[in-house]
PDB file of N, CA and C in Angstrom:
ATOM      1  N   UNK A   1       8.911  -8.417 -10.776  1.00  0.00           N
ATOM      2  CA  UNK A   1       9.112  -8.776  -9.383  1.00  0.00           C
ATOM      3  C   UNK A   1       9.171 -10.293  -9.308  1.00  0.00           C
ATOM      4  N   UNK A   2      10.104 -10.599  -8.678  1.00  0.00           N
ATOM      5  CA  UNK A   2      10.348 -11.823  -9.085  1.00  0.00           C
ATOM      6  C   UNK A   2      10.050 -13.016  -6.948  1.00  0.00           C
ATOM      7  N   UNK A   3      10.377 -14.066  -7.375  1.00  0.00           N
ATOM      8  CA  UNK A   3       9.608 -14.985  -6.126  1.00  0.00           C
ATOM      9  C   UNK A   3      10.371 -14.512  -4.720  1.00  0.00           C
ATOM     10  N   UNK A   4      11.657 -13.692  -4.894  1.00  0.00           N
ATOM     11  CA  UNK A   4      12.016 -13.350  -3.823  1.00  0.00           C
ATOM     12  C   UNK A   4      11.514 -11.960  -3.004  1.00  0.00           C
ATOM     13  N   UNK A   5      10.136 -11.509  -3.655  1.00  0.00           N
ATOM     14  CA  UNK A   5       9.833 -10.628  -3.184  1.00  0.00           C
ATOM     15  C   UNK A   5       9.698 -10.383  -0.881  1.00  0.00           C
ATOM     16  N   UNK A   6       9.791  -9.293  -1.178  1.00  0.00           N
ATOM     17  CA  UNK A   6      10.259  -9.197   0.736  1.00  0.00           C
ATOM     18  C   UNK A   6       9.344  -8.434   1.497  1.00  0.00           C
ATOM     19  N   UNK A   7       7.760  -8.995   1.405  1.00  0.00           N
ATOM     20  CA  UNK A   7       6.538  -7.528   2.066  1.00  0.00           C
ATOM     21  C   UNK A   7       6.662  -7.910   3.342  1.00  0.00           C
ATOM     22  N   UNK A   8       6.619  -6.705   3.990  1.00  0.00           N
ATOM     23  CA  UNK A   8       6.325  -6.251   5.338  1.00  0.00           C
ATOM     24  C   UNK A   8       5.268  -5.854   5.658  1.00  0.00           C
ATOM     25  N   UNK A   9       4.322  -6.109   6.168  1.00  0.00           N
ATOM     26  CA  UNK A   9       2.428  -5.702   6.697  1.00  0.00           C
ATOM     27  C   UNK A   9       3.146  -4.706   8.285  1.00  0.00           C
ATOM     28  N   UNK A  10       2.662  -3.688   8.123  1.00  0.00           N
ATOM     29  CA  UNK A  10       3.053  -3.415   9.561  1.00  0.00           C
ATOM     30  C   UNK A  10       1.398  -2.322  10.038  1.00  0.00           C
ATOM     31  N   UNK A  11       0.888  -2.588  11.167  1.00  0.00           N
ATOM     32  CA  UNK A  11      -0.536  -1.780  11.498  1.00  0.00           C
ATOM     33  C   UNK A  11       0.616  -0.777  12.546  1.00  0.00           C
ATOM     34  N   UNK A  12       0.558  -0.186  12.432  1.00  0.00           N
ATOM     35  CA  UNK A  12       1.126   1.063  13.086  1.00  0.00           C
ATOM     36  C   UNK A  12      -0.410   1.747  13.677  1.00  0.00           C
ATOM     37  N   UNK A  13      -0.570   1.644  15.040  1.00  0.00           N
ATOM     38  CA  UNK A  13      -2.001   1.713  15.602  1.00  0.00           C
ATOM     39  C   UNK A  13      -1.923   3.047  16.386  1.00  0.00           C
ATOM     40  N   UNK A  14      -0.385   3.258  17.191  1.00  0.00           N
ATOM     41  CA  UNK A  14      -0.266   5.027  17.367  1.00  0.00           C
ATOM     42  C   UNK A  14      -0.072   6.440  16.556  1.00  0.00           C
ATOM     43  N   UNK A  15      -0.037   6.017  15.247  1.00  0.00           N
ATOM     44  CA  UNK A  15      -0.146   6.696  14.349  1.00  0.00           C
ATOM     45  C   UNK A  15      -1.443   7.519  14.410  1.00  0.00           C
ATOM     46  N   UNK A  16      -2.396   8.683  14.471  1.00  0.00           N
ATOM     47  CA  UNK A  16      -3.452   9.190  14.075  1.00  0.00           C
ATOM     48  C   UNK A  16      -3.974   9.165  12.686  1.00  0.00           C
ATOM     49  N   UNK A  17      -3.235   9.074  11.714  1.00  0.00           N
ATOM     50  CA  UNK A  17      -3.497   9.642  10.296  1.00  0.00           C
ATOM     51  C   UNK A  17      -4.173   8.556   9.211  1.00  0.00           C
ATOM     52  N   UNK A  18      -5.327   9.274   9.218  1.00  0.00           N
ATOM     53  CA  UNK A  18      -6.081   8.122   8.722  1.00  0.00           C
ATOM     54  C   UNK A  18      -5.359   7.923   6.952  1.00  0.00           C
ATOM     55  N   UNK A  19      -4.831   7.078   6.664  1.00  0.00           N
ATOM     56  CA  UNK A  19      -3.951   6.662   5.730  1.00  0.00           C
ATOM     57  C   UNK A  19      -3.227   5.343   5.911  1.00  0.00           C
ATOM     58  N   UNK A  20      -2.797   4.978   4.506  1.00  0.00           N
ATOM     59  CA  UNK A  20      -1.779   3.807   4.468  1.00  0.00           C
ATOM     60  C   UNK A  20      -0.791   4.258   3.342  1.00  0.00           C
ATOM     61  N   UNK A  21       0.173   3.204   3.268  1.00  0.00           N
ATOM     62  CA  UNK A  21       0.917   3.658   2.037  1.00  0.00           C
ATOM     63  C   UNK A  21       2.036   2.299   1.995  1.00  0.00           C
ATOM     64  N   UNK A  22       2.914   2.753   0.740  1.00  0.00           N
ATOM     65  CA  UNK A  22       3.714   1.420   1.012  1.00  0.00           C
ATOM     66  C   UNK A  22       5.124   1.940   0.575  1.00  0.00           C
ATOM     67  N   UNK A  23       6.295   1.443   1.185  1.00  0.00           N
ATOM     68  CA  UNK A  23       7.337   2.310   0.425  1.00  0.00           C
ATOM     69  C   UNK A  23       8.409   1.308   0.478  1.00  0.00           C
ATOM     70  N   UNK A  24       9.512   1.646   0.112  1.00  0.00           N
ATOM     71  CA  UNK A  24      10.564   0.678  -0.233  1.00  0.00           C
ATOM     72  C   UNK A  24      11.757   0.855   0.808  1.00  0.00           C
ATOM     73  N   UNK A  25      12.517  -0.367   1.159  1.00  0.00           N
ATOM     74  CA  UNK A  25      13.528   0.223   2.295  1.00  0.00           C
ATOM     75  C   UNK A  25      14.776  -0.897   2.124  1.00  0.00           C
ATOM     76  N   UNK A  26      15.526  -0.801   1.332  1.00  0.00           N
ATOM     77  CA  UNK A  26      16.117  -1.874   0.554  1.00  0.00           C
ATOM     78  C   UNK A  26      16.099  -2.638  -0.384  1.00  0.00           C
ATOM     79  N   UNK A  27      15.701  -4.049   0.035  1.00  0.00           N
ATOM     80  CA  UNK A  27      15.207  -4.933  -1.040  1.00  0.00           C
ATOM     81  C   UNK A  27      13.673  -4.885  -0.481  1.00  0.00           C
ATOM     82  N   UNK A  28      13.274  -4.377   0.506  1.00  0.00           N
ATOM     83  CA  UNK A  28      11.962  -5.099   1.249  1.00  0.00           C
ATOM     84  C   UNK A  28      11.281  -3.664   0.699  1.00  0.00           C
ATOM     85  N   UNK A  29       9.378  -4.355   0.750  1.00  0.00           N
ATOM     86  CA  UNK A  29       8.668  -3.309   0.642  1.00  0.00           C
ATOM     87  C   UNK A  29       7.861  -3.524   1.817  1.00  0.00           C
ATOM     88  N   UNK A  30       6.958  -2.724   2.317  1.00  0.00           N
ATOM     89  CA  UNK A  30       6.791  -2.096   3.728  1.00  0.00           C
ATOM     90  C   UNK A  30       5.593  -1.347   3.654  1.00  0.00           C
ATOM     91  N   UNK A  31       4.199  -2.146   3.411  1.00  0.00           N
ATOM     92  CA  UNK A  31       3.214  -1.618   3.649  1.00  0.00           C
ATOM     93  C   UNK A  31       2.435  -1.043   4.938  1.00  0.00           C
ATOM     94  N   UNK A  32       1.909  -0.242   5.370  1.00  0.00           N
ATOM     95  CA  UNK A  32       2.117   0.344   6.452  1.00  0.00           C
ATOM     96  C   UNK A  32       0.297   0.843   6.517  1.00  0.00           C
ATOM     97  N   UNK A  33      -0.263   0.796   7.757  1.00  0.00           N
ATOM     98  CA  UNK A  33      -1.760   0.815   7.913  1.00  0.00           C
ATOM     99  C   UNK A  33      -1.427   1.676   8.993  1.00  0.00           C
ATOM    100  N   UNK A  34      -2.346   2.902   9.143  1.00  0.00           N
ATOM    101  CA  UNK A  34      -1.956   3.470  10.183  1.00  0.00           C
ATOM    102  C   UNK A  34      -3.212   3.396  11.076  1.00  0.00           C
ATOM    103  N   UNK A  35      -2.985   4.110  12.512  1.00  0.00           N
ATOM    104  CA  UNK A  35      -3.985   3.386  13.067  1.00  0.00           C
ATOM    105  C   UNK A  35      -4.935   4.629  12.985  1.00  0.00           C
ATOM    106  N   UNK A  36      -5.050   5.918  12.438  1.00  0.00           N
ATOM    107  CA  UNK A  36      -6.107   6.571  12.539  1.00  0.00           C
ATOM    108  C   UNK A  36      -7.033   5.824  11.389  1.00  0.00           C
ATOM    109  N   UNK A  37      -6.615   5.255  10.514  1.00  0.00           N
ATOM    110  CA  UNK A  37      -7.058   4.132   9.407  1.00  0.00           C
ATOM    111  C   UNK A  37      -8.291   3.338   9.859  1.00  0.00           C
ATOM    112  N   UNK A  38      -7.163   2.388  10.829  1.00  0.00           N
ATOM    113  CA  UNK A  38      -7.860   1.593  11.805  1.00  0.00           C
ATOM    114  C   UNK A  38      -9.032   1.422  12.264  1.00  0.00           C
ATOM    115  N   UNK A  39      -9.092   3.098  13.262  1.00  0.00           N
ATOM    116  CA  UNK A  39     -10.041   3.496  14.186  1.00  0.00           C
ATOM    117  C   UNK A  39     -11.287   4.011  13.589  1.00  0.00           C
ATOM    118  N   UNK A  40     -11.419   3.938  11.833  1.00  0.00           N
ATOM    119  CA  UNK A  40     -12.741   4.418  10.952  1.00  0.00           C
ATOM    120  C   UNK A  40     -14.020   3.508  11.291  1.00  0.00           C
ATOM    121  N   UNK A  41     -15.119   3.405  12.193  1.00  0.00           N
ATOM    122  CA  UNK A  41     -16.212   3.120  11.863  1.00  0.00           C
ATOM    123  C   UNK A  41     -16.661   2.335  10.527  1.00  0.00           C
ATOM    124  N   UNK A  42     -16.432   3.191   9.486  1.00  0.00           N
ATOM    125  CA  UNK A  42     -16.311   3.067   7.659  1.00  0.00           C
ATOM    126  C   UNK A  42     -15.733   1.836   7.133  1.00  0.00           C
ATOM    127  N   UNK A  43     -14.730   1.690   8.140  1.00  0.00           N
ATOM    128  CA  UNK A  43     -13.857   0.912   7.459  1.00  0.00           C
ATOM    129  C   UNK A  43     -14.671  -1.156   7.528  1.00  0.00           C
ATOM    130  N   UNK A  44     -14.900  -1.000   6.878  1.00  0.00           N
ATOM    131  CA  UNK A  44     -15.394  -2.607   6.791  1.00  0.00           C
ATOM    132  C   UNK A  44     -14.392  -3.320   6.065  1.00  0.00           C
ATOM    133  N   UNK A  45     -14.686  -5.179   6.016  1.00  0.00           N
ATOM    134  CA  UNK A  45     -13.952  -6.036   5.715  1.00  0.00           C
ATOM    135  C   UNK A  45     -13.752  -5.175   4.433  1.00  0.00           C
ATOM    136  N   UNK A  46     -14.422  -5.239   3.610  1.00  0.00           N
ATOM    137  CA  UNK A  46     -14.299  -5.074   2.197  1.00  0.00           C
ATOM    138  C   UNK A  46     -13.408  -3.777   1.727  1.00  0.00           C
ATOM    139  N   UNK A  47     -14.115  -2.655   2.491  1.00  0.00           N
ATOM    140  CA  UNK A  47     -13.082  -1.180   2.377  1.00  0.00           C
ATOM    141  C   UNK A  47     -11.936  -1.983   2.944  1.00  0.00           C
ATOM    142  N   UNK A  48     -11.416  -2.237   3.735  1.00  0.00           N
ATOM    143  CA  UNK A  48     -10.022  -2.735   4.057  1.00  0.00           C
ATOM    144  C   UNK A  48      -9.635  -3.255   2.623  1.00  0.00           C
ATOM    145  N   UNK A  49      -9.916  -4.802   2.533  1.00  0.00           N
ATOM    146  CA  UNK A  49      -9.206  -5.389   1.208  1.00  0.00           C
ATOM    147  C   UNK A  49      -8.893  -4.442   0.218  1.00  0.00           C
ATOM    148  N   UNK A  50     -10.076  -3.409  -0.302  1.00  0.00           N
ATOM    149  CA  UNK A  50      -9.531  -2.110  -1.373  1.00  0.00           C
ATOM    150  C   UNK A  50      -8.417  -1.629  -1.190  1.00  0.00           C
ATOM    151  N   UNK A  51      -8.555  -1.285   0.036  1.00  0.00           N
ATOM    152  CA  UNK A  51      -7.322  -0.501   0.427  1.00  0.00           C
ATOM    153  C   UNK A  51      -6.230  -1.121   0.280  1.00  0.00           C
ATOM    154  N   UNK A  52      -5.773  -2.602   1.286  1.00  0.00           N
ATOM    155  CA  UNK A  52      -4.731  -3.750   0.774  1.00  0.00           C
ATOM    156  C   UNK A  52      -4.323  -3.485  -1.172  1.00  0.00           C
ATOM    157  N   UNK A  53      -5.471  -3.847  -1.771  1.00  0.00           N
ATOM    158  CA  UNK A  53      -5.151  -4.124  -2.910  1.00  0.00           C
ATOM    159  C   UNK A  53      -4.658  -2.779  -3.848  1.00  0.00           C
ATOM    160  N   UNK A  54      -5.071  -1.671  -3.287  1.00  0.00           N
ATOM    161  CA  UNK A  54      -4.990  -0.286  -3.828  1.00  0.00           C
ATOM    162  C   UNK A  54      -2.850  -0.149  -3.706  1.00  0.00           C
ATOM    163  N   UNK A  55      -2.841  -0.333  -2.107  1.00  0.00           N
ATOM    164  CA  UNK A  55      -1.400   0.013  -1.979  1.00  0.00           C
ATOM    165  C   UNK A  55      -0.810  -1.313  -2.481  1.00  0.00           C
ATOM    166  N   UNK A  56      -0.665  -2.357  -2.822  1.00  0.00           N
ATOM    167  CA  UNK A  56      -0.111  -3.671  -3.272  1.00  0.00           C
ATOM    168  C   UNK A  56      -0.278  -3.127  -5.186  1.00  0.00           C
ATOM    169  N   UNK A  57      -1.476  -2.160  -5.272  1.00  0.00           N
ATOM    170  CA  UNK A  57      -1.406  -2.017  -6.864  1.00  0.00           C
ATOM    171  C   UNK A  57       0.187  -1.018  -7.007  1.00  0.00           C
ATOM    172  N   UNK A  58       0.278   0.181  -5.909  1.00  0.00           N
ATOM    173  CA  UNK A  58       1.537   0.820  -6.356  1.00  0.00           C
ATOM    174  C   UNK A  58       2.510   0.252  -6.219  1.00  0.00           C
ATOM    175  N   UNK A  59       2.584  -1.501  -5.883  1.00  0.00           N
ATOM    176  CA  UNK A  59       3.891  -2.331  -6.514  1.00  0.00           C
ATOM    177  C   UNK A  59       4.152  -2.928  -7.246  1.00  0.00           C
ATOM    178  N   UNK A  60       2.601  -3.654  -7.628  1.00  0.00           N
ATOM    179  CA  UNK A  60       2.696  -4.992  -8.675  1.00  0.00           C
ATOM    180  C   UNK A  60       1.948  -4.154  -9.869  1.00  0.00           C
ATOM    181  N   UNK A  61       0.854  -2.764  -9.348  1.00  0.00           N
ATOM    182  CA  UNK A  61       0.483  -2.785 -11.038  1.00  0.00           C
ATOM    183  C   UNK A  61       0.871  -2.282 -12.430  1.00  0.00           C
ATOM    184  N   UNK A  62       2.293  -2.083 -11.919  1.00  0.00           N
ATOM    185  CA  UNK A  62       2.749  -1.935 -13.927  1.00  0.00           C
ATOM    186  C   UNK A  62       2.635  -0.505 -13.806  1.00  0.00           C
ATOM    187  N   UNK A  63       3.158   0.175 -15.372  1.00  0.00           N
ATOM    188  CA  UNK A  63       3.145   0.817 -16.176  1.00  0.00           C
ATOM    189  C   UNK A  63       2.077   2.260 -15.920  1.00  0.00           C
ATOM    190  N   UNK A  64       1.829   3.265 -15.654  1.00  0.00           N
ATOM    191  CA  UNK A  64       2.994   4.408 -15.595  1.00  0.00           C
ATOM    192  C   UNK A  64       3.336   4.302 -14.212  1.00  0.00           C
ATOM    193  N   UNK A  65       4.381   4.261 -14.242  1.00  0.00           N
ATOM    194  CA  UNK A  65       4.687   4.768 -12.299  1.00  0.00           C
ATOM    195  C   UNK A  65       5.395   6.150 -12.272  1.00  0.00           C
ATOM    196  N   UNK A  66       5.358   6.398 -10.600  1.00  0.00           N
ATOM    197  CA  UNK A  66       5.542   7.560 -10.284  1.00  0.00           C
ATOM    198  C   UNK A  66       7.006   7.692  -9.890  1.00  0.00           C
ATOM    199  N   UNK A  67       7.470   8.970  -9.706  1.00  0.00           N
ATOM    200  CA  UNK A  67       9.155   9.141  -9.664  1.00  0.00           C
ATOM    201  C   UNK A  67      10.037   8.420  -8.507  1.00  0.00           C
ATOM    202  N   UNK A  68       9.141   7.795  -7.566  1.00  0.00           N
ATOM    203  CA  UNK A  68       9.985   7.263  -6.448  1.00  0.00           C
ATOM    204  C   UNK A  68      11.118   6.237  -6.607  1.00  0.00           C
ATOM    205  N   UNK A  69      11.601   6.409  -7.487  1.00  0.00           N
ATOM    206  CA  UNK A  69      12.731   5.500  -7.991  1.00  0.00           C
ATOM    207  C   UNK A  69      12.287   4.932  -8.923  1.00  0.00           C
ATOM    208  N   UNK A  70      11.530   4.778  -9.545  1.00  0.00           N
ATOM    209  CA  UNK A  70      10.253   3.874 -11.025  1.00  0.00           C
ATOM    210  C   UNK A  70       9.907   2.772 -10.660  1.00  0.00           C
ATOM    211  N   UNK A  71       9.836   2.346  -9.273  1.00  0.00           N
ATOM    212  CA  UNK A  71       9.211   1.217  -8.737  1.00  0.00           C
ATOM    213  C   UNK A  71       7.812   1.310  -8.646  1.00  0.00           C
ATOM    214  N   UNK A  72       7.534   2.736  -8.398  1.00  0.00           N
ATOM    215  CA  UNK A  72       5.860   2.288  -7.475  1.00  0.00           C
ATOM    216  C   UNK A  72       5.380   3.350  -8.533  1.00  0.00           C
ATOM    217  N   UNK A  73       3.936   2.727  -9.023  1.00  0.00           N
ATOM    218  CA  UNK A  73       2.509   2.360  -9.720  1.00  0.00           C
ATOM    219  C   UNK A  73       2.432   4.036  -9.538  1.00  0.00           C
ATOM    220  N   UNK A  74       1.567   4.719 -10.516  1.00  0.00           N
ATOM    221  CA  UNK A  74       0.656   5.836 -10.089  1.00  0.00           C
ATOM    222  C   UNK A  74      -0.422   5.556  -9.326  1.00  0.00           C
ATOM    223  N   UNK A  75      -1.364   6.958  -8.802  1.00  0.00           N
ATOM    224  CA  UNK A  75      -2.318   6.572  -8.276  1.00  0.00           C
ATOM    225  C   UNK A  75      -3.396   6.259  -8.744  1.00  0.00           C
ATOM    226  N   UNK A  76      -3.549   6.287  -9.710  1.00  0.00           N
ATOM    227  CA  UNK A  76      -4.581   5.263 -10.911  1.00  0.00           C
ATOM    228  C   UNK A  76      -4.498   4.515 -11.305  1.00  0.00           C
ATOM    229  N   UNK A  77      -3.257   3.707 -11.898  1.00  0.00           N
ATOM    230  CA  UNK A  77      -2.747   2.822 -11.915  1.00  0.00           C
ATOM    231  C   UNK A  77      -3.054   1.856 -10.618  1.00  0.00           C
ATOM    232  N   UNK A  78      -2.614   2.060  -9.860  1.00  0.00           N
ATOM    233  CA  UNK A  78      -3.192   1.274  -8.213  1.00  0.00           C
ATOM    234  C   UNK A  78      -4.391   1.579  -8.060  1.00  0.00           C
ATOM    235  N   UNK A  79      -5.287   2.427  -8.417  1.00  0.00           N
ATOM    236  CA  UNK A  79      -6.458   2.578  -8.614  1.00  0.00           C
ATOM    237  C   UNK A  79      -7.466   0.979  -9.232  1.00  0.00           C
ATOM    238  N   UNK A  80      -6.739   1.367 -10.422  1.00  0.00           N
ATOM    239  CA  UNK A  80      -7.035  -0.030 -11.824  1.00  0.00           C
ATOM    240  C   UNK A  80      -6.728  -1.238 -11.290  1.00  0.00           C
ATOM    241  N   UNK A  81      -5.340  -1.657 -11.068  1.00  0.00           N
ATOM    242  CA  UNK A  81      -4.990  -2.907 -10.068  1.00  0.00           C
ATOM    243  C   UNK A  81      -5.564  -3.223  -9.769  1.00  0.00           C
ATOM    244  N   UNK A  82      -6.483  -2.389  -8.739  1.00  0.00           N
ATOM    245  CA  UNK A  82      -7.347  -3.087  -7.280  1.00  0.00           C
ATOM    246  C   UNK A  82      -8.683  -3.020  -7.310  1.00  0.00           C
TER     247      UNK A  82
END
Protein backbone atom coordinates (compact mmCIF):
# COMPACT_ATOMS: atom_id res chain seq x y z
CA UNK A 1 0.00 0.00 0.00
CA UNK A 2 1.60 2.68 -1.09
CA UNK A 3 1.40 6.89 0.15
CA UNK A 4 -1.61 7.33 -1.98
CA UNK A 5 -3.65 5.39 0.18
CA UNK A 6 -7.60 6.78 0.24
CA UNK A 7 -9.37 5.92 4.06
CA UNK A 8 -12.68 6.95 4.67
CA UNK A 9 -13.74 6.95 8.69
CA UNK A 10 -17.44 7.05 8.39
CA UNK A 11 -19.67 6.60 12.15
CA UNK A 12 -22.83 5.58 10.63
CA UNK A 13 -24.91 6.31 14.05
CA UNK A 14 -28.52 5.05 12.46
CA UNK A 15 -27.27 1.88 11.88
CA UNK A 16 -28.36 -0.58 15.04
CA UNK A 17 -25.74 -3.30 14.56
CA UNK A 18 -23.35 -3.39 16.96
CA UNK A 19 -20.30 -3.90 14.49
CA UNK A 20 -17.71 -2.25 12.26
CA UNK A 21 -15.97 -3.36 9.27
CA UNK A 22 -14.00 -1.96 6.43
CA UNK A 23 -14.42 -2.62 2.73
CA UNK A 24 -13.15 -1.42 -0.50
CA UNK A 25 -15.06 0.84 -3.08
CA UNK A 26 -12.61 1.66 -5.81
CA UNK A 27 -9.36 2.92 -5.03
CA UNK A 28 -10.74 4.13 -1.50
CA UNK A 29 -11.13 2.00 1.62
CA UNK A 30 -14.11 2.79 3.86
CA UNK A 31 -14.06 1.98 7.38
CA UNK A 32 -17.36 2.10 8.78
CA UNK A 33 -18.45 2.22 12.80
CA UNK A 34 -21.87 1.57 13.22
CA UNK A 35 -23.86 3.22 15.62
CA UNK A 36 -25.29 0.19 17.55
CA UNK A 37 -21.26 0.01 18.14
CA UNK A 38 -21.42 3.38 19.34
CA UNK A 39 -24.28 3.16 21.76
CA UNK A 40 -22.15 0.13 23.97
CA UNK A 41 -21.73 1.32 27.57
CA UNK A 42 -18.46 -1.28 27.10
CA UNK A 43 -17.15 0.53 24.72
CA UNK A 44 -14.27 2.66 26.26
CA UNK A 45 -11.39 4.80 24.79
CA UNK A 46 -9.27 1.81 24.63
CA UNK A 47 -11.98 -0.95 23.33
CA UNK A 48 -12.54 1.64 20.57
CA UNK A 49 -8.74 2.00 19.46
CA UNK A 50 -8.81 -2.19 19.33
CA UNK A 51 -11.40 -2.06 17.34
CA UNK A 52 -9.82 0.95 14.92
CA UNK A 53 -6.72 -1.11 14.85
CA UNK A 54 -8.46 -4.63 14.45
CA UNK A 55 -10.38 -3.31 11.13
CA UNK A 56 -7.15 -1.13 9.80
CA UNK A 57 -5.34 -4.80 10.54
CA UNK A 58 -7.77 -6.35 7.61
CA UNK A 59 -5.85 -3.76 5.35
CA UNK A 60 -2.40 -3.18 6.33
CA UNK A 61 -1.80 -6.61 8.13
CA UNK A 62 -0.31 -8.83 5.47
CA UNK A 63 -0.36 -12.32 4.69
CA UNK A 64 -3.08 -14.74 4.80
CA UNK A 65 -5.98 -12.77 3.56
CA UNK A 66 -9.37 -13.57 2.90
CA UNK A 67 -11.16 -14.01 -0.65
CA UNK A 68 -12.51 -10.45 -0.97
CA UNK A 69 -10.43 -9.76 -3.85
CA UNK A 70 -6.86 -10.67 -1.75
CA UNK A 71 -6.85 -7.30 -0.33
CA UNK A 72 -8.21 -7.71 3.13
CA UNK A 73 -6.25 -9.54 6.14
CA UNK A 74 -8.01 -12.66 7.82
CA UNK A 75 -9.62 -12.42 10.98
CA UNK A 76 -6.58 -13.30 12.91
CA UNK A 77 -4.41 -11.85 11.04
CA UNK A 78 -6.24 -8.38 12.03
CA UNK A 79 -6.48 -10.00 15.16
CA UNK A 80 -2.31 -10.06 15.38
CA UNK A 81 -2.01 -6.51 13.69
CA UNK A 82 -3.83 -4.89 16.40
Amino acid sequence: IGDDLNLVVRLDVHDPRINAEISKDGESYILIIMGGMLSQPELTEEALTLLLCHELGHLLGGEPRKSRGGWSSTEGQADYYS
